[in-house]
PDB file of N, CA and C in Angstrom:
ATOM      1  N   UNK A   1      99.217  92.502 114.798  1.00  0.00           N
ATOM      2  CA  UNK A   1      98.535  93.165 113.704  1.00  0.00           C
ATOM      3  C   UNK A   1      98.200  94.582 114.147  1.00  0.00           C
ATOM      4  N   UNK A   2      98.217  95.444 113.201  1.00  0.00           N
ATOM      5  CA  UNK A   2      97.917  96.635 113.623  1.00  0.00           C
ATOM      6  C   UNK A   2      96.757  97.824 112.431  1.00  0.00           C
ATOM      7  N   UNK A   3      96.050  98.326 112.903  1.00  0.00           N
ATOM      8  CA  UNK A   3      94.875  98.651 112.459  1.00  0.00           C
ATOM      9  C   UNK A   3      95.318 100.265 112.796  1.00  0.00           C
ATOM     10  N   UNK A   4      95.210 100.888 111.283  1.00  0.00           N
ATOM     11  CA  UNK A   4      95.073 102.607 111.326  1.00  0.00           C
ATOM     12  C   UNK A   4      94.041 103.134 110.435  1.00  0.00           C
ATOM     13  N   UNK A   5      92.962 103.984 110.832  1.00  0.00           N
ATOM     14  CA  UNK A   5      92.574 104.776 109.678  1.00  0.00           C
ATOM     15  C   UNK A   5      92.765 106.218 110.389  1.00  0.00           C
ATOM     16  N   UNK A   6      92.451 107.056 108.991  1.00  0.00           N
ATOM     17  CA  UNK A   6      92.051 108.233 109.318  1.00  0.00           C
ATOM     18  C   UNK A   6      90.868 108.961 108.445  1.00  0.00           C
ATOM     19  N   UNK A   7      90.535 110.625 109.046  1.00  0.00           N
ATOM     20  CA  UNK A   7      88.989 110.290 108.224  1.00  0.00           C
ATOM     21  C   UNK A   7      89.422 112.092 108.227  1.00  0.00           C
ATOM     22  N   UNK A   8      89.035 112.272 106.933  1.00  0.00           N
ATOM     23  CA  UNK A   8      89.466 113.806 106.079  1.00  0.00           C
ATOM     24  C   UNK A   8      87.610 114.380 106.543  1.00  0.00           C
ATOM     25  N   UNK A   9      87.578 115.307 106.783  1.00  0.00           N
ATOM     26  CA  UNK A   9      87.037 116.444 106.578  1.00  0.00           C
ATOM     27  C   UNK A   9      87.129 117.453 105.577  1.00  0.00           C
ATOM     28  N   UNK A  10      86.630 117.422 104.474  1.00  0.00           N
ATOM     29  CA  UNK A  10      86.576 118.061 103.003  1.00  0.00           C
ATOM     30  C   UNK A  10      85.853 118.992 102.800  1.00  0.00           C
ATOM     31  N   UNK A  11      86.274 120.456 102.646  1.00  0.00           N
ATOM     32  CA  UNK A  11      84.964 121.254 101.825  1.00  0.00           C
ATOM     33  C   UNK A  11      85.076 121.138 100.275  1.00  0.00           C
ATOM     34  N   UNK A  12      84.843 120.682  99.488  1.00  0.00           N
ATOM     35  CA  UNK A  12      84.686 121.099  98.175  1.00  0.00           C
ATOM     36  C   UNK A  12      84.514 122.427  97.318  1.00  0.00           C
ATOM     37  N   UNK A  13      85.341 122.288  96.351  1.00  0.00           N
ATOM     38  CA  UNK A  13      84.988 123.814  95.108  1.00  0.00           C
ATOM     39  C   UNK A  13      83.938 124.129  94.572  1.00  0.00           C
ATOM     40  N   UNK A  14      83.883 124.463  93.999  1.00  0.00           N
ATOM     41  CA  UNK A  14      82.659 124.845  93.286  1.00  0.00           C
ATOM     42  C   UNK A  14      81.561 123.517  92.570  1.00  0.00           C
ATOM     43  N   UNK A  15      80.897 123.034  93.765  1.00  0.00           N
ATOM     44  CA  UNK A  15      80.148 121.855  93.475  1.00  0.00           C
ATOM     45  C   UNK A  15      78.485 122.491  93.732  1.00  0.00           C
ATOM     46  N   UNK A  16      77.700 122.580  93.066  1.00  0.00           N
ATOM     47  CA  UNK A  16      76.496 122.474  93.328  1.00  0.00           C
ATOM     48  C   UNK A  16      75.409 122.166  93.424  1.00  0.00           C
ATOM     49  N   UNK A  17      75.425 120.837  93.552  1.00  0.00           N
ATOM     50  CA  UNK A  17      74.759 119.071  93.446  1.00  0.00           C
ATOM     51  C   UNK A  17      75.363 118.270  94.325  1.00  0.00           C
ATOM     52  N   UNK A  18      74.377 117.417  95.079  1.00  0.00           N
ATOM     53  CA  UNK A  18      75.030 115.931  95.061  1.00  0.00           C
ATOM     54  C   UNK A  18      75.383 115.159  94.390  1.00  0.00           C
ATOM     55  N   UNK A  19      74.709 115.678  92.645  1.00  0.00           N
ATOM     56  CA  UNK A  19      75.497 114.717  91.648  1.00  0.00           C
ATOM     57  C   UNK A  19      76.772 115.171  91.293  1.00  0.00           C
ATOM     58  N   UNK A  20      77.041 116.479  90.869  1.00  0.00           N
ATOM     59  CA  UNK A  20      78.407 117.207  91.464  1.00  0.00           C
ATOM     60  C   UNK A  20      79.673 116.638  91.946  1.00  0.00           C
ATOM     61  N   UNK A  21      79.007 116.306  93.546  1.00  0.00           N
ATOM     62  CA  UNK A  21      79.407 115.886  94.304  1.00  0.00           C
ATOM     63  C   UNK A  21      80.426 114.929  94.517  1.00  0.00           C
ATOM     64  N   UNK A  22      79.248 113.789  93.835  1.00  0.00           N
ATOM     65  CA  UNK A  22      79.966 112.229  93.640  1.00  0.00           C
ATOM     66  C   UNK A  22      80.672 112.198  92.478  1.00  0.00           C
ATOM     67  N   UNK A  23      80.335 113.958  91.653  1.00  0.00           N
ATOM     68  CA  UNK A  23      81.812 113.160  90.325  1.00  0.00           C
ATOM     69  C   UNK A  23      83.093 113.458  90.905  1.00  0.00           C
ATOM     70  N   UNK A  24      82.743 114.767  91.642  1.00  0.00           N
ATOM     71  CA  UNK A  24      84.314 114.657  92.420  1.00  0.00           C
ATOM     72  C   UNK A  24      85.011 113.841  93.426  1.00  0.00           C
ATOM     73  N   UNK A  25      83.910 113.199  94.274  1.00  0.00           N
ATOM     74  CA  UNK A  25      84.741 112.274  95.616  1.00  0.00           C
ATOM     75  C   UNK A  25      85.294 111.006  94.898  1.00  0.00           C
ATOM     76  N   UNK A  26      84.683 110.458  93.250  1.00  0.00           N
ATOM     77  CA  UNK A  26      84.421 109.152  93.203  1.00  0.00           C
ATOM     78  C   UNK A  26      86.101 108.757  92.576  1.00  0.00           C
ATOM     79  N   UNK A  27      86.457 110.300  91.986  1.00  0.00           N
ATOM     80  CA  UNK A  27      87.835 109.979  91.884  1.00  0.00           C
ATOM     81  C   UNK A  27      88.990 109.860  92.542  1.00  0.00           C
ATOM     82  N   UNK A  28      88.702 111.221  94.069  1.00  0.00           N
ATOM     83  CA  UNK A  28      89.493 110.835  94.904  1.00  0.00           C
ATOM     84  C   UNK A  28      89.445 109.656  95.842  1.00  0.00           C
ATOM     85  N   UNK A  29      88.628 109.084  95.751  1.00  0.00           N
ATOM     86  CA  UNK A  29      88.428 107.585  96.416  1.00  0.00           C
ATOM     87  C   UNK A  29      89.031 106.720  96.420  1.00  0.00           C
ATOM     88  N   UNK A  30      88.964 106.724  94.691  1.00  0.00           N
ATOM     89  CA  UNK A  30      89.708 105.835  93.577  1.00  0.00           C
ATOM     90  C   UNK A  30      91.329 106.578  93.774  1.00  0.00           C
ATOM     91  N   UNK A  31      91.325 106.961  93.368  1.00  0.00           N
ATOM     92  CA  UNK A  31      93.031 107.613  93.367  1.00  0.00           C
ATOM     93  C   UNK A  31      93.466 106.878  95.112  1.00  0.00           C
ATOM     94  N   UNK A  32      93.048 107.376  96.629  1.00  0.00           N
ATOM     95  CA  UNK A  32      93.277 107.191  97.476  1.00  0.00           C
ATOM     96  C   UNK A  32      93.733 105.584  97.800  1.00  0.00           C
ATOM     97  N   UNK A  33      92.359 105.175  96.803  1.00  0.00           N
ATOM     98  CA  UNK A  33      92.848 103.277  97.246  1.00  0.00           C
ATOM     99  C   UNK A  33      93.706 102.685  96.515  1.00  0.00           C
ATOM    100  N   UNK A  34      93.517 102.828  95.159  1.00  0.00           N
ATOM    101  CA  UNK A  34      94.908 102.505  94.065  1.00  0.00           C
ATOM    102  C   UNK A  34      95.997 102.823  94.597  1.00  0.00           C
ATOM    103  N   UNK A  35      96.584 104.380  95.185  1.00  0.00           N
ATOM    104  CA  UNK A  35      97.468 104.791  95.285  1.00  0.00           C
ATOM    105  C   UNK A  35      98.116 104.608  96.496  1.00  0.00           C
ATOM    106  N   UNK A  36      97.688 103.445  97.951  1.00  0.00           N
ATOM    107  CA  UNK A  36      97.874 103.767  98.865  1.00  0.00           C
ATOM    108  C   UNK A  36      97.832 102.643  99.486  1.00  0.00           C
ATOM    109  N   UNK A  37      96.816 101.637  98.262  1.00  0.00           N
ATOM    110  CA  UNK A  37      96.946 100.144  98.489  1.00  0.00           C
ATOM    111  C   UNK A  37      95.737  99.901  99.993  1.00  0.00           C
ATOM    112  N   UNK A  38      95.123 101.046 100.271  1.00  0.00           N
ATOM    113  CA  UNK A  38      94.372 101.307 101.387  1.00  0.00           C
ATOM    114  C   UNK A  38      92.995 100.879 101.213  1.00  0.00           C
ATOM    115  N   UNK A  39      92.118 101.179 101.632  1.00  0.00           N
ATOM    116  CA  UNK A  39      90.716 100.985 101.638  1.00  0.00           C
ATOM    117  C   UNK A  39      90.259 101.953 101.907  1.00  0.00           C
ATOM    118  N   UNK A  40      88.989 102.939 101.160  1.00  0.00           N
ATOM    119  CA  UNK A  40      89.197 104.358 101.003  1.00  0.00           C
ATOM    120  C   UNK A  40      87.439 104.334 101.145  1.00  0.00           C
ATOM    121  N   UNK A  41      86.715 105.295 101.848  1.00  0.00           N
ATOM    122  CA  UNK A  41      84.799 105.358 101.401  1.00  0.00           C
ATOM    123  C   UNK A  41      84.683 106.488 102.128  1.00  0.00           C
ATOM    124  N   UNK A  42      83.332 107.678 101.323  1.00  0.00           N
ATOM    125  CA  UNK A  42      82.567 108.150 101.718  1.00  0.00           C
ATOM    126  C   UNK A  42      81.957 107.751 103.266  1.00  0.00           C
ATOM    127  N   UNK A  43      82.657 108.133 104.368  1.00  0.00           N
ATOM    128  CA  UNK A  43      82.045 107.997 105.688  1.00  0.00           C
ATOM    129  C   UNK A  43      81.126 108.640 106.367  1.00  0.00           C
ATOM    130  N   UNK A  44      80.821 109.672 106.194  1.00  0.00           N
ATOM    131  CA  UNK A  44      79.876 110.990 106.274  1.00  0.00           C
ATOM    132  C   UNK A  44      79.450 111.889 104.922  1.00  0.00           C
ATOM    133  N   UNK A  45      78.718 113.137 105.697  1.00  0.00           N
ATOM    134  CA  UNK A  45      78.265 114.313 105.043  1.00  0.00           C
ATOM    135  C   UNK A  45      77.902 113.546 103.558  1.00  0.00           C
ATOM    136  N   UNK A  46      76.877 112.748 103.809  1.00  0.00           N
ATOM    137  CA  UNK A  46      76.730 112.635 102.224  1.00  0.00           C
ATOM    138  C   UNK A  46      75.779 113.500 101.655  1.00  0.00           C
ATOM    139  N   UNK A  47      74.967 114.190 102.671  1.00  0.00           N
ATOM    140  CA  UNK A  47      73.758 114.397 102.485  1.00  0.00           C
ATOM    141  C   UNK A  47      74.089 115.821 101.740  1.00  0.00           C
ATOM    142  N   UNK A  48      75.084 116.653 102.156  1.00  0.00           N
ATOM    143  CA  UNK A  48      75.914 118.367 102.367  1.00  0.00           C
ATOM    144  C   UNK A  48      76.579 117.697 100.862  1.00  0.00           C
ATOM    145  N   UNK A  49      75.967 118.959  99.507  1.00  0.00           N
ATOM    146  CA  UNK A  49      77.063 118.722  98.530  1.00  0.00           C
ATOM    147  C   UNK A  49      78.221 119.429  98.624  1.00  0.00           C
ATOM    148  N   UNK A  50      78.559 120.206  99.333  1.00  0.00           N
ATOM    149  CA  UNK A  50      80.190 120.748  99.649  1.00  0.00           C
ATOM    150  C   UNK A  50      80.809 120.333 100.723  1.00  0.00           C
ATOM    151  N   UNK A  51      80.058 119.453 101.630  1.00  0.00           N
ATOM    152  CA  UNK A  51      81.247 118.537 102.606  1.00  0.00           C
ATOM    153  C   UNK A  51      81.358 117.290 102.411  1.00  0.00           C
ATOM    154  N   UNK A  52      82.012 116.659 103.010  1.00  0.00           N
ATOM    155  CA  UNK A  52      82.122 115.169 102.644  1.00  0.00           C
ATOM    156  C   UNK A  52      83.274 115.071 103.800  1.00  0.00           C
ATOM    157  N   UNK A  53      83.088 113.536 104.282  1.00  0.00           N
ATOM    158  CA  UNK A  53      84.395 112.959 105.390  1.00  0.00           C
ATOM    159  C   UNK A  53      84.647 111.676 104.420  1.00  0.00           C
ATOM    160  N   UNK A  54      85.844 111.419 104.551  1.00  0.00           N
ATOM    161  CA  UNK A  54      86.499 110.268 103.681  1.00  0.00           C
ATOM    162  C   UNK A  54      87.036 109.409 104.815  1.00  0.00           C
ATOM    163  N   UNK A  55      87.275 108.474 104.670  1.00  0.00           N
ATOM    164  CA  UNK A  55      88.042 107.568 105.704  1.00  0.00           C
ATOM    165  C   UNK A  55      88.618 107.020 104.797  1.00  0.00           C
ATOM    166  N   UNK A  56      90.257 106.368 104.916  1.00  0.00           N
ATOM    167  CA  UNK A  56      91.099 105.419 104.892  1.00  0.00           C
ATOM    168  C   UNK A  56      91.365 104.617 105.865  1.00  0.00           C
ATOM    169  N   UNK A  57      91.685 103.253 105.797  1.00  0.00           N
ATOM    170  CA  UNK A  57      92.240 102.722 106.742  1.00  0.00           C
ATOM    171  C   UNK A  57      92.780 101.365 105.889  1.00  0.00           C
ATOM    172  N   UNK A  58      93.954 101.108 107.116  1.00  0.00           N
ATOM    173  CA  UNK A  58      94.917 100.139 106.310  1.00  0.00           C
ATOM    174  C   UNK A  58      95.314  99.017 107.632  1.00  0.00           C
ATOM    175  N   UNK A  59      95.532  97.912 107.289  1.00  0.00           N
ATOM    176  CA  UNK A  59      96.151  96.866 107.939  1.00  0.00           C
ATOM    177  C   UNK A  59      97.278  96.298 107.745  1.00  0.00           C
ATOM    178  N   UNK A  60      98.375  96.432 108.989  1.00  0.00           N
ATOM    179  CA  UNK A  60      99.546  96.140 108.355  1.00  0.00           C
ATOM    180  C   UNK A  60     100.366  95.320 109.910  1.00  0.00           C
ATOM    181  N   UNK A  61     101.325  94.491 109.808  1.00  0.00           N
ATOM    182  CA  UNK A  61     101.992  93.955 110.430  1.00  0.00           C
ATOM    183  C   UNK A  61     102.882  94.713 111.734  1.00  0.00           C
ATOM    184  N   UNK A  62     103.694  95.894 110.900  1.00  0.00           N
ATOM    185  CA  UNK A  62     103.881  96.937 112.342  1.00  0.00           C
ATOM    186  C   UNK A  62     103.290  98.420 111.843  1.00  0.00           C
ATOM    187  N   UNK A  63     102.806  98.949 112.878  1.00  0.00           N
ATOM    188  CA  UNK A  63     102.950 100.296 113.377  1.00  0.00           C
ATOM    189  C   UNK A  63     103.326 100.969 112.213  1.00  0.00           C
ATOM    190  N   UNK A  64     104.262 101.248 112.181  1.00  0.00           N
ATOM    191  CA  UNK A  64     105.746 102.258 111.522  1.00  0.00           C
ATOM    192  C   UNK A  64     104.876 102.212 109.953  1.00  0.00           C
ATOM    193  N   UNK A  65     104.880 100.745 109.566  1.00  0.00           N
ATOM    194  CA  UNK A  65     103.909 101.238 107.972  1.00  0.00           C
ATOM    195  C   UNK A  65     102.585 101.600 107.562  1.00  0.00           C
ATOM    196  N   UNK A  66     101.355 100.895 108.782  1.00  0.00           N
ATOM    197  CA  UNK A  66     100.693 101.742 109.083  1.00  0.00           C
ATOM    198  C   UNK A  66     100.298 103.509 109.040  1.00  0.00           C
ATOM    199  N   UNK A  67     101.158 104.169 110.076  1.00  0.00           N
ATOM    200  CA  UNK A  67     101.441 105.210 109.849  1.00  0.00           C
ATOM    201  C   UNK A  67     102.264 106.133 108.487  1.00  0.00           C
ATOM    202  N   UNK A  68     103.119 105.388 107.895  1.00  0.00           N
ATOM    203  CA  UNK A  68     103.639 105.510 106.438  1.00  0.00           C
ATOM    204  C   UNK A  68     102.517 105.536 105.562  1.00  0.00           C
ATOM    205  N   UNK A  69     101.473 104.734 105.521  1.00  0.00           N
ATOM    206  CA  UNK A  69     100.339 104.894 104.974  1.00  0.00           C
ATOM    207  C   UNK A  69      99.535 105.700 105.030  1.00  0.00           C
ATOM    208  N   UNK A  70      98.920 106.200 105.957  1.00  0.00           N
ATOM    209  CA  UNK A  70      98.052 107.090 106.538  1.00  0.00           C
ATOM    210  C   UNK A  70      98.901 108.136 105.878  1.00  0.00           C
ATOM    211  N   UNK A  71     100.178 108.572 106.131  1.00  0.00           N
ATOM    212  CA  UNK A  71     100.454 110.051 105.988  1.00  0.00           C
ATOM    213  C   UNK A  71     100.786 110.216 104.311  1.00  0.00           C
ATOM    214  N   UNK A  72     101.108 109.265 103.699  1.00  0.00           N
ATOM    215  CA  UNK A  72     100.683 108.939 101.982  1.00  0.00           C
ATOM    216  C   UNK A  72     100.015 109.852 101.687  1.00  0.00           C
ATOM    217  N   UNK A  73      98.685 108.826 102.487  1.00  0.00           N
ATOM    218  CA  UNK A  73      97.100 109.148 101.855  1.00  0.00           C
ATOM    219  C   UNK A  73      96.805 111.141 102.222  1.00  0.00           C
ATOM    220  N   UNK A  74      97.353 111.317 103.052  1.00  0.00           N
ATOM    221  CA  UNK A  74      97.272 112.665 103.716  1.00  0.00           C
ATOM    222  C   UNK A  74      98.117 113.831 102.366  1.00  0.00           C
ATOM    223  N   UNK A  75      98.777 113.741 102.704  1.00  0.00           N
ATOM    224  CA  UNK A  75     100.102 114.287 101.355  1.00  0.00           C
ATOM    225  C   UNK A  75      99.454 113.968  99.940  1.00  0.00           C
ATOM    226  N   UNK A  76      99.153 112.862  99.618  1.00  0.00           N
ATOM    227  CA  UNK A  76      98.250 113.150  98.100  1.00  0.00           C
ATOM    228  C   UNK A  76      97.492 113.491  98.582  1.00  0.00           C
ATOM    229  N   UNK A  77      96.484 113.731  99.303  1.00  0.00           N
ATOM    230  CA  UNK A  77      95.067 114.560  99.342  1.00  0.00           C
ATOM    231  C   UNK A  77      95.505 115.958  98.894  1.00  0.00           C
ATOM    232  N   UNK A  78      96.046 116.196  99.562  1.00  0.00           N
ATOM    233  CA  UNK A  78      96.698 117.869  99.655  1.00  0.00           C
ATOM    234  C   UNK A  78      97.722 118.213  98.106  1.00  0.00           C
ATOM    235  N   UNK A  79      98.179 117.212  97.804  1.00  0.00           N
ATOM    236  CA  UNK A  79      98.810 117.787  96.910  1.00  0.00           C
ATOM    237  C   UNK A  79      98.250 117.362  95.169  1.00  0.00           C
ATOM    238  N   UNK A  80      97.668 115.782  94.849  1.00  0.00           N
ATOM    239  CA  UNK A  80      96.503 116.166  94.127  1.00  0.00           C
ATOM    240  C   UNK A  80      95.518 116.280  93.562  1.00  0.00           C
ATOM    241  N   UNK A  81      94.999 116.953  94.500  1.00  0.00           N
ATOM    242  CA  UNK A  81      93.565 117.343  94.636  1.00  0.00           C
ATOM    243  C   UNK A  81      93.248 118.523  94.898  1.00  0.00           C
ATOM    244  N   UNK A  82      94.006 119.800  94.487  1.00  0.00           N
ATOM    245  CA  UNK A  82      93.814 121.779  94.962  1.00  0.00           C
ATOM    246  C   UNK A  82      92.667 121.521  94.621  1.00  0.00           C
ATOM    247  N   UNK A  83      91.431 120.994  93.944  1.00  0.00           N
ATOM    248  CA  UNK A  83      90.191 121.483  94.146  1.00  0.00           C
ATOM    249  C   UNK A  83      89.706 121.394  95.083  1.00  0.00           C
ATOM    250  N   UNK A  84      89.971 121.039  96.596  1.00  0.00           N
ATOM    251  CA  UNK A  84      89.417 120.872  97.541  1.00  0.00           C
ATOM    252  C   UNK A  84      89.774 121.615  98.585  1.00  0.00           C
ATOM    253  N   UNK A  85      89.647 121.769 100.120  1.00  0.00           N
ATOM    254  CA  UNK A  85      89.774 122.103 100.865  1.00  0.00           C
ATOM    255  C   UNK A  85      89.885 121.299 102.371  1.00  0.00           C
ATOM    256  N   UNK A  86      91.579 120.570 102.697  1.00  0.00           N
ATOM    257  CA  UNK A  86      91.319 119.714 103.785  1.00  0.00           C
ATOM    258  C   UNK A  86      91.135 120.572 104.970  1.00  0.00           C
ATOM    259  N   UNK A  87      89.859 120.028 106.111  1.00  0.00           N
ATOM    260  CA  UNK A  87      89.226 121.034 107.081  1.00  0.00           C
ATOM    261  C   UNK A  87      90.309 121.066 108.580  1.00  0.00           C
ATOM    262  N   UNK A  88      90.164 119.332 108.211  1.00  0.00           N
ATOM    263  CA  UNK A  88      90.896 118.127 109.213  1.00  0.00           C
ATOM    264  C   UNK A  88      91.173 117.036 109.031  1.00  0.00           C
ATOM    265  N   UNK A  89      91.877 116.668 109.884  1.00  0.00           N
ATOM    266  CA  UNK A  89      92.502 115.467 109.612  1.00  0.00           C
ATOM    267  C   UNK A  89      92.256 114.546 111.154  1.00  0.00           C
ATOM    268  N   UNK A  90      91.655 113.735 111.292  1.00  0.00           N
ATOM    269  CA  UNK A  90      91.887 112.604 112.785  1.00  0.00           C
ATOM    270  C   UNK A  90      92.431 111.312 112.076  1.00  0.00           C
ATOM    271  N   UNK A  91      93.002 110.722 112.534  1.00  0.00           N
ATOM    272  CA  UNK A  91      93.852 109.263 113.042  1.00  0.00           C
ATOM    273  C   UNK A  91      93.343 108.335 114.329  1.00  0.00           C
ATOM    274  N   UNK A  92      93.526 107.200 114.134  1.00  0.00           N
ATOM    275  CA  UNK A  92      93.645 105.737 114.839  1.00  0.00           C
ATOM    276  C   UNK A  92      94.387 104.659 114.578  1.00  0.00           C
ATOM    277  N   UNK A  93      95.032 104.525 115.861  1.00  0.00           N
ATOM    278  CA  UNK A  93      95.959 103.367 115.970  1.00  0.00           C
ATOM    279  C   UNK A  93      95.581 102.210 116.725  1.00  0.00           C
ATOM    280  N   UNK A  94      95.594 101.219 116.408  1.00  0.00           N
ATOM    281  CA  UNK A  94      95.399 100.038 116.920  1.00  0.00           C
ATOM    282  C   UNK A  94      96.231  99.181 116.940  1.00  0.00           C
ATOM    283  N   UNK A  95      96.419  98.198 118.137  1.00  0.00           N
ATOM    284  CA  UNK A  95      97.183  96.894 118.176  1.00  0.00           C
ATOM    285  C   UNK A  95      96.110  95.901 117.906  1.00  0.00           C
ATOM    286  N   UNK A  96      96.014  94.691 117.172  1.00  0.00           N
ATOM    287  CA  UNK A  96      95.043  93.589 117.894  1.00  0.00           C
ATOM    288  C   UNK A  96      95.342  93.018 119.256  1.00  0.00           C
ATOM    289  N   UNK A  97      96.417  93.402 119.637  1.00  0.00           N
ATOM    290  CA  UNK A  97      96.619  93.271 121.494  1.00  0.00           C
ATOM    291  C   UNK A  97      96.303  94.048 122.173  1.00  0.00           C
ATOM    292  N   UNK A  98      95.649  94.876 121.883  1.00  0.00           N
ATOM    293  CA  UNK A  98      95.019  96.261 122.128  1.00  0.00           C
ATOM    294  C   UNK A  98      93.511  95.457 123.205  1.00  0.00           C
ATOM    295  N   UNK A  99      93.555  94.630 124.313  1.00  0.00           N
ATOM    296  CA  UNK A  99      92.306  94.293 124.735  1.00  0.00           C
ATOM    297  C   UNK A  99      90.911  94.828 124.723  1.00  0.00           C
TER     298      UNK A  99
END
């Protein structure tokens, strides 16, 4: 079994609220997990209404789709979603043989 997420670093557009905020993440969330079959949440910066960290992560049998996933979720972020700003990007790979 193999275990990947990764976790976006976001500045946001022109948001100036935390209520703002959550109308914009709540769709890319949604879009991220529908579209990616992933598991998608607010992991940070909740507190900052123009940052936010997102995490995905997915479980899959090998490696190879794992990573097919992750870079999905990466590529629609960027392509759509221009209201945003990706800062960064980190990744994790896991085996469950991974002791």
């Amino acid at each position: 079994m193999w275990i990947g997420w990764i976790e976006f670093d976001l500045l946001l557009g022109d948001v100036h609220s935390l209520k703002q905020k959550r109308g914009v993440i709540r769709p890319i969330i949604a879009d991220l997990s529908h579209r990616t079959e992933a598991a998608a949440a607010e992991v940070g910066a909740q507190d900052l209404h123009r940052r936010t960290l997102i995490g995905v992560s997915v479980v899959a049998t090998h490696a190879s789709h794992v990573r097919d996933v992750l870079d999905q979720a990466e590529r629609m972020l960027v392509e759509r979603h221009p209201e945003i700003t990706l800062l960064s990007a980190r990744r994790g790979l896991h085996s469950s043989s991974d002791g």
